[in-house]
Each structure stands twice: as structure tokens, then as C-alpha cells.
C-alpha atoms as a PDB file:
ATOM      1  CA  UNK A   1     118.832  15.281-142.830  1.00  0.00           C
ATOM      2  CA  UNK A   2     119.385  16.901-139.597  1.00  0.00           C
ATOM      3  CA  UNK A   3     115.261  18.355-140.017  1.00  0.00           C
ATOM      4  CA  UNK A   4     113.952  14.500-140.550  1.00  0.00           C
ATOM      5  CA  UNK A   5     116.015  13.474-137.374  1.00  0.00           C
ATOM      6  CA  UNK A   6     114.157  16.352-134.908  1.00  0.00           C
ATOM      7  CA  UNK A   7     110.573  15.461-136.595  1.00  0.00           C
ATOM      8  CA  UNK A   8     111.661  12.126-135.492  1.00  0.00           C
ATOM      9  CA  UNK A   9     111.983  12.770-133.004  1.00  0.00           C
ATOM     10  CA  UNK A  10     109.299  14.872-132.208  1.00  0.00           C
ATOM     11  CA  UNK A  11     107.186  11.996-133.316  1.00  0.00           C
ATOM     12  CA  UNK A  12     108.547   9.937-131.089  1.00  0.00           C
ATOM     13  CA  UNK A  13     108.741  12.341-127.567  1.00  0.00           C
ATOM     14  CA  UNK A  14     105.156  10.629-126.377  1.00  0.00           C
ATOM     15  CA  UNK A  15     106.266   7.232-126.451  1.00  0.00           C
ATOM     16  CA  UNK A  16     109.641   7.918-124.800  1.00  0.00           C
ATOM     17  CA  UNK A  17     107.663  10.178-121.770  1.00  0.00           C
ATOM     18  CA  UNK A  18     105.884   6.754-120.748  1.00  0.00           C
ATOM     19  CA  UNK A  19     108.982   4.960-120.627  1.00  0.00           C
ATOM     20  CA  UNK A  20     110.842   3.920-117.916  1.00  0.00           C
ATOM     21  CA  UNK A  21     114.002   6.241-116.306  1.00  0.00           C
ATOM     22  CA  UNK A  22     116.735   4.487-116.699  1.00  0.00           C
ATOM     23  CA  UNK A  23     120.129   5.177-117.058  1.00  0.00           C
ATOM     24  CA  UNK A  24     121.640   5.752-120.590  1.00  0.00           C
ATOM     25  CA  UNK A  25     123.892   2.682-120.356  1.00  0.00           C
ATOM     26  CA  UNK A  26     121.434  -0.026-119.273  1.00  0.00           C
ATOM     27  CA  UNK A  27     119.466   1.262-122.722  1.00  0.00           C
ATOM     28  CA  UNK A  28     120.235  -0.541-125.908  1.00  0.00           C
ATOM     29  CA  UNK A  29     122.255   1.383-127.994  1.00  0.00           C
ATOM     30  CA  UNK A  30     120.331   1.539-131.227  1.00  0.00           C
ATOM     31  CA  UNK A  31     123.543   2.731-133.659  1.00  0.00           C
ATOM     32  CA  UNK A  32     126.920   4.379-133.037  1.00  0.00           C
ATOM     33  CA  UNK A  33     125.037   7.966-132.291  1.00  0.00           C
ATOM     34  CA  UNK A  34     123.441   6.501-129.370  1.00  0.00           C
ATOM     35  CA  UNK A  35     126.428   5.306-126.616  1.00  0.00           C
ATOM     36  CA  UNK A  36     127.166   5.399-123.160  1.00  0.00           C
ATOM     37  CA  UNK A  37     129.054   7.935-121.210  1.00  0.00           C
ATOM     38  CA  UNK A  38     130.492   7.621-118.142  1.00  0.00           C
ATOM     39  CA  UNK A  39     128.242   8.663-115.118  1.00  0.00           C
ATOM     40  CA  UNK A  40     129.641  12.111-114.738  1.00  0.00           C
ATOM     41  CA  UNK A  41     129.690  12.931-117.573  1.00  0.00           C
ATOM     42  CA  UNK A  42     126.031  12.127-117.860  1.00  0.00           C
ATOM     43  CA  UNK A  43     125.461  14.408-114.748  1.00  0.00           C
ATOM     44  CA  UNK A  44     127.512  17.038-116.505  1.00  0.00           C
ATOM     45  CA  UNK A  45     124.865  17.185-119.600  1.00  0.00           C
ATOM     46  CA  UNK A  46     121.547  16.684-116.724  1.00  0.00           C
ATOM     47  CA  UNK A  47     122.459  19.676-114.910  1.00  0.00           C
ATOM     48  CA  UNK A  48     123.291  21.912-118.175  1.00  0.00           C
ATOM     49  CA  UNK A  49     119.869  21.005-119.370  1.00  0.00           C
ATOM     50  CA  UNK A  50     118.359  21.990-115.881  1.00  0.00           C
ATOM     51  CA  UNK A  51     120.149  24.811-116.315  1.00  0.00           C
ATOM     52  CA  UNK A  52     119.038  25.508-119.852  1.00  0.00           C
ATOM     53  CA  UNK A  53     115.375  25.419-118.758  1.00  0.00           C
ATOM     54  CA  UNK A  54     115.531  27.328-115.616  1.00  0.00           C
ATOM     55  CA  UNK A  55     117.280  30.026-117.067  1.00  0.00           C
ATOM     56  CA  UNK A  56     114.618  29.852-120.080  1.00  0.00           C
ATOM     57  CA  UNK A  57     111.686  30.035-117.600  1.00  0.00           C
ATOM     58  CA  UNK A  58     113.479  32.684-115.915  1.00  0.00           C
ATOM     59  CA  UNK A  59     113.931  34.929-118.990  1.00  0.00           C
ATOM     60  CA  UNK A  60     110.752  34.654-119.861  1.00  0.00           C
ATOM     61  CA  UNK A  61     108.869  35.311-116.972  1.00  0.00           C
ATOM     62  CA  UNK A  62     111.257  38.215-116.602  1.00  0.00           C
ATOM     63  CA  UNK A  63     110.759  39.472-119.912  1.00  0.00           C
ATOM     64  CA  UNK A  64     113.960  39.128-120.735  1.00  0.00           C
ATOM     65  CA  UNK A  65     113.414  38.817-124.404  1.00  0.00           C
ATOM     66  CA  UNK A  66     117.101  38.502-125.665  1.00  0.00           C
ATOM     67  CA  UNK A  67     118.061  35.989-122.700  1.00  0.00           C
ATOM     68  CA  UNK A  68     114.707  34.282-123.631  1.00  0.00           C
ATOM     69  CA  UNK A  69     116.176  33.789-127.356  1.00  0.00           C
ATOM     70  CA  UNK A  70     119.266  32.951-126.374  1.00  0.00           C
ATOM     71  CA  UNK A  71     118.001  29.329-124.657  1.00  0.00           C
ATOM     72  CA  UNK A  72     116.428  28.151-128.329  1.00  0.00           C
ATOM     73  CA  UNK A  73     117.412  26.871-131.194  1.00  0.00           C
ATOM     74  CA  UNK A  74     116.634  28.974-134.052  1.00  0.00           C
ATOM     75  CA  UNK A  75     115.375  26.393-136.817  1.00  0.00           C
ATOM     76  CA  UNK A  76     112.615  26.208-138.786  1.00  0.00           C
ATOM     77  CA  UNK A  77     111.747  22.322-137.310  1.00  0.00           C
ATOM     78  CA  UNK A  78     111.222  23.902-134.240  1.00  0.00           C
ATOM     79  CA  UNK A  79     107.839  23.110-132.391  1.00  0.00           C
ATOM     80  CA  UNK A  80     106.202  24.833-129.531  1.00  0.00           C
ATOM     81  CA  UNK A  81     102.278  23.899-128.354  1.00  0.00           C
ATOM     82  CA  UNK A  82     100.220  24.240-125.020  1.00  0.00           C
ATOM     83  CA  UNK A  83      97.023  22.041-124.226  1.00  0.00           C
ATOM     84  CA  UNK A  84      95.050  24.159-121.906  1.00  0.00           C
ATOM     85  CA  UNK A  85      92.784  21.246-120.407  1.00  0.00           C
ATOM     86  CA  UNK A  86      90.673  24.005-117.454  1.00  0.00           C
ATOM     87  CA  UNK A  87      89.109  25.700-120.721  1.00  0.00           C
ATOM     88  CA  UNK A  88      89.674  23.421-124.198  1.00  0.00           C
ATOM     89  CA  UNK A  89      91.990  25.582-125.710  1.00  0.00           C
ATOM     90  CA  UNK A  90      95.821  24.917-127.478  1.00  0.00           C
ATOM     91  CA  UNK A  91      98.252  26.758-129.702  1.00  0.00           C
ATOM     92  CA  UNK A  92     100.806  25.113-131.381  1.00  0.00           C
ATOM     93  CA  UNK A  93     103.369  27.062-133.336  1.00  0.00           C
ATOM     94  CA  UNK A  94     106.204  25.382-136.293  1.00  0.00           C
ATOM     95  CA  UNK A  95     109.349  27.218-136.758  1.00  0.00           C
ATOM     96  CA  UNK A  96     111.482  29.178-134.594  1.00  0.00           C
ATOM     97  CA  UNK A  97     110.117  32.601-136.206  1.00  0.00           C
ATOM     98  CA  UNK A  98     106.439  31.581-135.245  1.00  0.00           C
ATOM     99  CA  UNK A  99     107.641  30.383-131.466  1.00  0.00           C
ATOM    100  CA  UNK A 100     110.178  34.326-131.451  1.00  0.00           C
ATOM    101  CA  UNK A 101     106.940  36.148-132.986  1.00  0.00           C
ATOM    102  CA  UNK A 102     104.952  34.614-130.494  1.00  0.00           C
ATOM    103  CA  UNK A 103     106.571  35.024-127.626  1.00  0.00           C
ATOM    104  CA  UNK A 104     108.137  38.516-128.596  1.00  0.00           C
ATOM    105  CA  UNK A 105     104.169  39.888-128.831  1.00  0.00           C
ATOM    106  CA  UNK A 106     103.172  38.047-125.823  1.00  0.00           C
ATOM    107  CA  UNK A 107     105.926  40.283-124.024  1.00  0.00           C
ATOM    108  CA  UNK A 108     105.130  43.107-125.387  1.00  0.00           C
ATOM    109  CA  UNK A 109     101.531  42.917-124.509  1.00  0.00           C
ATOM    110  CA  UNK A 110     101.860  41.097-121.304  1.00  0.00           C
ATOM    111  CA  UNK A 111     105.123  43.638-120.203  1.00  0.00           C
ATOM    112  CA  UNK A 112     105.043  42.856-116.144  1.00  0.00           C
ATOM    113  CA  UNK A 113     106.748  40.133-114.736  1.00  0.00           C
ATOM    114  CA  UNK A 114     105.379  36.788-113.611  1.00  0.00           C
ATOM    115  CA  UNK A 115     106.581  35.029-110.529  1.00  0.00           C
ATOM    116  CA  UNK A 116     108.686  32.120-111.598  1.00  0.00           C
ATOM    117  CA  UNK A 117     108.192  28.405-110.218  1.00  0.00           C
ATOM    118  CA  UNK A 118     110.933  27.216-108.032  1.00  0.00           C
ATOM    119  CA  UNK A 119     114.201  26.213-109.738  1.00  0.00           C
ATOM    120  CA  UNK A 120     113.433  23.115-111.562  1.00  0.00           C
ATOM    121  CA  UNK A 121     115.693  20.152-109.808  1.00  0.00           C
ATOM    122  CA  UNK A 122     114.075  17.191-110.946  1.00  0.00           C
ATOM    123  CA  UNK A 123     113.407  15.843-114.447  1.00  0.00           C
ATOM    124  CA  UNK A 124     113.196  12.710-116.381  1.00  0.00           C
ATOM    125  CA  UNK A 125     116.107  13.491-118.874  1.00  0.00           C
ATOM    126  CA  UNK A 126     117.069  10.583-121.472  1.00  0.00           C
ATOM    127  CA  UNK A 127     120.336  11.666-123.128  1.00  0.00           C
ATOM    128  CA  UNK A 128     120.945  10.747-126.689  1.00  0.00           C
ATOM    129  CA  UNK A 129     124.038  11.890-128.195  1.00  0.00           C
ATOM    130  CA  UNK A 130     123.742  15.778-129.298  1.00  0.00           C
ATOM    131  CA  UNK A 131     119.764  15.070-127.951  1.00  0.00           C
ATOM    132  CA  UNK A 132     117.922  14.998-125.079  1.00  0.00           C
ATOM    133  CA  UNK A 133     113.900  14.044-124.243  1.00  0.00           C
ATOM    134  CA  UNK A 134     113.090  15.976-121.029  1.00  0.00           C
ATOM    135  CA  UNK A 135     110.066  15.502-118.819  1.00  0.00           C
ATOM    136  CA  UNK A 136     108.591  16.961-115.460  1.00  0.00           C
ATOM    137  CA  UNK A 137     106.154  18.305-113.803  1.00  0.00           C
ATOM    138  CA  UNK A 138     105.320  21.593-111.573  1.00  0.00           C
ATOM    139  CA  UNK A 139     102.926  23.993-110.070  1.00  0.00           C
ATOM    140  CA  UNK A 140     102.532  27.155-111.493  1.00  0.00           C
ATOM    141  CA  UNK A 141     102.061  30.457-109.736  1.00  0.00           C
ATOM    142  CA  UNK A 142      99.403  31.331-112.696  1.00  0.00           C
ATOM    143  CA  UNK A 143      98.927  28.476-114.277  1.00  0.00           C
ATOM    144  CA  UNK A 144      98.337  25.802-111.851  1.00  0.00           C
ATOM    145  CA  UNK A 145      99.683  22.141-112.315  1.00  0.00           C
ATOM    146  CA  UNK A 146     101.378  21.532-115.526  1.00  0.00           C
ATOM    147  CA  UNK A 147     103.601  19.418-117.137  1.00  0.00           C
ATOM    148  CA  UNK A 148     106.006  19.661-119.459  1.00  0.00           C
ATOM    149  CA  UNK A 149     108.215  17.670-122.335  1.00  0.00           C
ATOM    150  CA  UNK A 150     111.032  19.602-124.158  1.00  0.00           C
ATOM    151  CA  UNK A 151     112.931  18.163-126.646  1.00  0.00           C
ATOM    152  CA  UNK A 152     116.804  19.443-126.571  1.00  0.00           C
ATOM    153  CA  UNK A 153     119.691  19.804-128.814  1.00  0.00           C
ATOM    154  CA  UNK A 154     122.996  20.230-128.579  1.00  0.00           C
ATOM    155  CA  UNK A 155     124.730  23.436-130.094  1.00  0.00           C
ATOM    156  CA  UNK A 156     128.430  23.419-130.485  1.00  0.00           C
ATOM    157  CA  UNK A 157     129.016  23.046-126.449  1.00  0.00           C
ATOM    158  CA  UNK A 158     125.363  24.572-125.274  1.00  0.00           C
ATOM    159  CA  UNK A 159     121.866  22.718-124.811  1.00  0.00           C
ATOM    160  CA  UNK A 160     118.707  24.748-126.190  1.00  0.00           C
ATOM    161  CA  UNK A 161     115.467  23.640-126.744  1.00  0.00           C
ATOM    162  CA  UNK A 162     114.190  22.482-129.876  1.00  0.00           C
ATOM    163  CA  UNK A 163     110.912  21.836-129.317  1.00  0.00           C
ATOM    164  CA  UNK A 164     108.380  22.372-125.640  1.00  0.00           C
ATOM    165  CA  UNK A 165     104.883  20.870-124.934  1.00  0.00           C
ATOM    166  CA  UNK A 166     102.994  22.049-122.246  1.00  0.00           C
ATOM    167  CA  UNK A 167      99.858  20.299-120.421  1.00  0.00           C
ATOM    168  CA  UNK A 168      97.856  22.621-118.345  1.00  0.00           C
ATOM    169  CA  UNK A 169      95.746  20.844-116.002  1.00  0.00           C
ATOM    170  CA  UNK A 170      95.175  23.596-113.518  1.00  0.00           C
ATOM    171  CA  UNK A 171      95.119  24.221-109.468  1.00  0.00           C
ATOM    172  CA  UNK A 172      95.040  20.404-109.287  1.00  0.00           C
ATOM    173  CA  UNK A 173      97.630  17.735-109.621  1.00  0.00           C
ATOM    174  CA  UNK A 174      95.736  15.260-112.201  1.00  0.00           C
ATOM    175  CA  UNK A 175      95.402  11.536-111.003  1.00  0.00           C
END
């Protein structure tokens, strides 16, 4: 069941990134797995998941494969695609093994680090129970403007990311 729930997510991630930001208890709770917490704890989980990305971005771009790993969840519903919009090209990969296999030969081919973006602060982050629809935006060193949507779950006490789009628009902030 817990498979259907993610793709359900999933599914739903672009209709939640155009809504609103507001704050988990002026939402409508749609059943007993969606419900408000008090306001810090709801700061508690925001800055975990900040955490949980930065220290993603920073493995990565360190080539720290293990402390990479260690950020994801390791499920076969997990989805990972980039929209390159400068040249017309995208990638998506299904399953954790295609998203570790991916990134596992990008590091190996690609073995010197990349200058990371500045900590990410800022994020839309709707909390919902054990998951979480992140959204946000930032330049990129390499990359140039891009934004982002991850989809997170919660594992035993730790956030990881369960699924990541990426939009690459390039040197320019789109309109």
C-alpha cells in the first residue's frame, strides 16, 4: 500500500507546487494521517528537511558517495528526473537502484568536486504526516537557475528523499 501512497503522491507533487504556502493547520485535514502540529514542532521537521537536502547536495557535489546514499530512501517507487530546458534534453530514472547506479557512475566518471550552491534556507515545505512536498529555487555554480521539487519521507526518526525533479533553465532566472 505504502508504493500506491508515494505514486500518489508523485502524481500529485505538480498541483501541490502551484499552491499556496500556508501553514499546515489552516489546511483542511483530509483524514486522520493528515493533522496539525504545534508550530515548533512544525519548525522542528522544516529545518530537518533543509538539513536533509543540504547535506544531500553537499555529498554529492563532494563525491561523497556513501553520505550521498545515506540522504535517500532506498525503494523501488523511488523517482528521480531532470528537464534540461538550455538544450531539450531529460533523464528520468524509477527505482532507487536506477537513481544509486546513476549517480554512483556519474561519480565515478565525473570524480572532481563541484562547488556547492549556498546552504539552502528557504523552501516551500508542506508537511504531511511521515511526508513532505518541498519546493525552491537556486542558482547553480554549473548549472545556472534551477528549480527544484523533492518529495520526502519519513524513516523511523530521519527525512530522506523519495523522489527529486529538477528544472534547468540556465544563467537566467525564468519570468
Amino acid at each position: 500500500m505504502r508504493p500506491f501512497f508515494l505514486a500518489l503522491a508523485l502524481a500529485a507533487l505538480p498541483a501541490l507546487i502551484g499552491c499556496a504556502d500556508a501553514p499546515l493547520g489552516d489546511a483542511p485535514a483530509a483524514d486522520d494521517r493528515v493533522a496539525s502540529e504545534p508550530a515548533a514542532s512544525e519548525d522542528a521537521e522544516r529545518a530537518a528537511i533543509l538539513a536533509v537536502l543540504n547535506g544531500e547536495t553537499q555529498a554529492a557535489l563532494s563525491r561523497d558517495y556513501d553520505g550521498w546514499r545515506e540522504h535517500w530512501v532506498h525503494e523501488p517507487y523511488v523517482v528521480k528526473t531532470y528537464l534540461e530546458l538550455t538544450d531539450g534534453t531529460g533523464s528520468e530514472m524509477r527505482g532507487f537502484a536506477a537513481v544509486d547506479d546513476f549517480v554512483r557512475d556519474y561519480i565515478e566518471t565525473h570524480p572532481e568536486p563541484e562547488p556547492p550552491p549556498p546552504a539552502l534556507e528557504g523552501a516551500t515545505i508542506r508537511l504531511y504526516g511521515t511526508g513532505a512536498a518541498v519546493t525552491y529555487e537556486q542558482q547553480d555554480a554549473d548549472q545556472g537557475w534551477k528549480r527544484e521539487s523533492r518529495l520526502m519521507e519519513k524513516v523511523g526518526d530521519s527525512w530522506r528523499i523519495a523522489g527529486m525533479h529538477t528544472t534547468i533553465y540556465g544563467a537566467d532566472r525564468p519570468d
